[in-house]
Protein backbone atom coordinates (compact mmCIF):
# COMPACT_ATOMS: atom_id res chain seq x y z
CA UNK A 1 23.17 1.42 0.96
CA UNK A 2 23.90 -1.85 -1.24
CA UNK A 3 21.04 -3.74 -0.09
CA UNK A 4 17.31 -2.63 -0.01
CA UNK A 5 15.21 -3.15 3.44
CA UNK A 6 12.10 -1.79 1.51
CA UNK A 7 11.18 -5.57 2.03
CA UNK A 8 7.79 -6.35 3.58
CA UNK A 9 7.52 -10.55 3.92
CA UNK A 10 5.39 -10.74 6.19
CA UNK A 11 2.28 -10.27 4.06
CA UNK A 12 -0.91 -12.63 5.70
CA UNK A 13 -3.72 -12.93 3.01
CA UNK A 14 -6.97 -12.12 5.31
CA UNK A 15 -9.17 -12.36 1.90
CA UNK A 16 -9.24 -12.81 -1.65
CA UNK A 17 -11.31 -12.55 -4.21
CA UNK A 18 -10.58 -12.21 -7.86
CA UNK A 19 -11.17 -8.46 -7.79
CA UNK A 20 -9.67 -8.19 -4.34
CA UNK A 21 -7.86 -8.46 -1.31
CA UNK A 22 -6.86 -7.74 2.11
CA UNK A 23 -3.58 -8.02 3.78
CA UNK A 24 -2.14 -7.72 7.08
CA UNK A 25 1.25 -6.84 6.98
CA UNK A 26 4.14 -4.76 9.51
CA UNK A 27 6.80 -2.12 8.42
CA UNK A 28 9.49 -3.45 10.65
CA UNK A 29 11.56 -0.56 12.61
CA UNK A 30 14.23 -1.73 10.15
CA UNK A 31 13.39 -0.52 6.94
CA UNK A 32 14.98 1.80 5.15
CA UNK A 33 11.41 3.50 4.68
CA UNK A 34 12.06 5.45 7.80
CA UNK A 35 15.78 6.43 7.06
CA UNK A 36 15.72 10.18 7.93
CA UNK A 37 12.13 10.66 7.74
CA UNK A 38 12.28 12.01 10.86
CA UNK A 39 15.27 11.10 13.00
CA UNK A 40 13.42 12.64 16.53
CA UNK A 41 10.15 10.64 14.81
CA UNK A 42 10.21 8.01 13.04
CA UNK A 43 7.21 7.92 10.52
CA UNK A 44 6.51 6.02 7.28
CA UNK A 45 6.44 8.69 4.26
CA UNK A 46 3.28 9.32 2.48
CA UNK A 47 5.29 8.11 -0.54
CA UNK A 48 6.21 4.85 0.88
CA UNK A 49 2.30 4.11 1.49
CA UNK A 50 1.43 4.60 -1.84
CA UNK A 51 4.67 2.37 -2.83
CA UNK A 52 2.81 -0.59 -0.33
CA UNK A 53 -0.32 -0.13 -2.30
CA UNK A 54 1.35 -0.85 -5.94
CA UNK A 55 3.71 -3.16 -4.80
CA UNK A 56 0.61 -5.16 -3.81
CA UNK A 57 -2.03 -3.95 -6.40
CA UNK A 58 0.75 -5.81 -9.13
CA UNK A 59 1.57 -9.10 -6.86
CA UNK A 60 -2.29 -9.58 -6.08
CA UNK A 61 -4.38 -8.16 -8.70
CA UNK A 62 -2.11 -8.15 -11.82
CA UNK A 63 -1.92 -4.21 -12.18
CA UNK A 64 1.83 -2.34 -12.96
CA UNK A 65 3.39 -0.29 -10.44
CA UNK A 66 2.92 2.33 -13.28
CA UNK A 67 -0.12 4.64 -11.66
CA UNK A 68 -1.09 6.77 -14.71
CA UNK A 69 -3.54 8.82 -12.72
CA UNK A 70 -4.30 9.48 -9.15
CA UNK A 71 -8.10 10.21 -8.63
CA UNK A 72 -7.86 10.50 -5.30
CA UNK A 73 -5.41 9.89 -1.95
CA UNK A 74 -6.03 11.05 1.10
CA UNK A 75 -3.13 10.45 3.64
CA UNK A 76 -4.84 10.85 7.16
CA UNK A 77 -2.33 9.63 10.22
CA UNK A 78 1.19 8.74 10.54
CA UNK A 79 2.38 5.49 10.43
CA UNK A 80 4.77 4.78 13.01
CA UNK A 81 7.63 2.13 12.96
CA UNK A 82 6.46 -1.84 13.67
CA UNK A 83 3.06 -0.68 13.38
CA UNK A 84 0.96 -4.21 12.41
CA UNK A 85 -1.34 -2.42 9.44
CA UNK A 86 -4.12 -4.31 7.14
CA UNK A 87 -4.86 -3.61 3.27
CA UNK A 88 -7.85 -3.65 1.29
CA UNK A 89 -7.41 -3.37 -2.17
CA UNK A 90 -10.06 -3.80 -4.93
CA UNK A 91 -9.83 -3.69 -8.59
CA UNK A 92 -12.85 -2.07 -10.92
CA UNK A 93 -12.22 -3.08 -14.51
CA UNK A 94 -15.52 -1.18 -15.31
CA UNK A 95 -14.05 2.38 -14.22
CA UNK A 96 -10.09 0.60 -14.63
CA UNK A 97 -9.26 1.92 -11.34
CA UNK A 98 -7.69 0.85 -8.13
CA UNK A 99 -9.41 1.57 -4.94
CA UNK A 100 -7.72 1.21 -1.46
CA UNK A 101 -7.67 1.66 2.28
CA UNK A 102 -4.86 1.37 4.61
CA UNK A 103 -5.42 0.81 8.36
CA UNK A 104 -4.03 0.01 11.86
CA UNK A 105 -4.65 -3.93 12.70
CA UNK A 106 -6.00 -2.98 16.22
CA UNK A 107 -7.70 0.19 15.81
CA UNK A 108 -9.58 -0.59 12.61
CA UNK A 109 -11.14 3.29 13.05
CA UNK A 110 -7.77 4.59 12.58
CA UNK A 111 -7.19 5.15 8.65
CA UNK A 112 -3.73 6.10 7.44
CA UNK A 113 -4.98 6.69 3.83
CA UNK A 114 -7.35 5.39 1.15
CA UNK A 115 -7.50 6.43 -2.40
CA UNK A 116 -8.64 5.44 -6.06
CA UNK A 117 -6.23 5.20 -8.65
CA UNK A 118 -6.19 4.40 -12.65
CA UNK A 119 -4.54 0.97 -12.71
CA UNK A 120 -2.65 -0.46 -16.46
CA UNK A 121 -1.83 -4.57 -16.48
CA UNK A 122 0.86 -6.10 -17.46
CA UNK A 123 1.06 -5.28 -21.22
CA UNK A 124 0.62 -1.46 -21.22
CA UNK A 125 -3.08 -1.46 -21.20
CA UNK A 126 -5.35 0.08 -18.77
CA UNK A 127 -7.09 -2.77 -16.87
């Protein structure tokens, strides 16, 4: 496939703070996240989460999409295609980690997966 439908641009900023913020955002049906992952059930891969969460851990808080360390991840439902999701994300430059949460946009009990992660800026240093 020549072109890449990993595209999410439908981001809304719901808050921001220097250290933070939450997004709503949906996976459209479309994406090539669900390509064969399952054909009978269409799900969003655990990996393709955790791709969400650095793609906007780098665009909002400044960190790489290089994750030197996963502390901890914990993927707990599927995500289903055009599912409307929202995303916390907060930086600690104390511990230099990464913390997140990703949930459904109606059913704010229903967590897909949260995690802490070691998080490096721009120039190769850990944040």
């Amino acid at each position: 496939m020549s072109e890449n439908l990993h595209k999410i641009e439908n981001e809304e900023i719901l808050s921001r703070t220097e250290d933070s913020v939450e997004l709503r955002f949906c996976i459209p049906a479309s994406s090539d996240f669900f390509d064969g992952h399952f054909p009978e059930f269409k799900l969003l891969p655990a990996v393709a989460q955790f791709e969400c969460v650095t793609r906007f851990a780098k665009k909002y808080l400044g960190t790489q999409r290089y994750v030197p360390r996963i502390h901890r991840i914990k993927f707990s439902a599927p995500v289903r295609p055009d599912t409307t999701v929202q995303l916390k994300l907060e930086l600690n430059k104390e511990k230099h980690t990464v913390s997140y949460s990703l949930w459904d946009a109606k059913k704010s009990e229903k967590v897909y997966s949260s995690g802490t992660f070691t998080a490096a800026i721009e120039e190769n240093q850990v944040v």
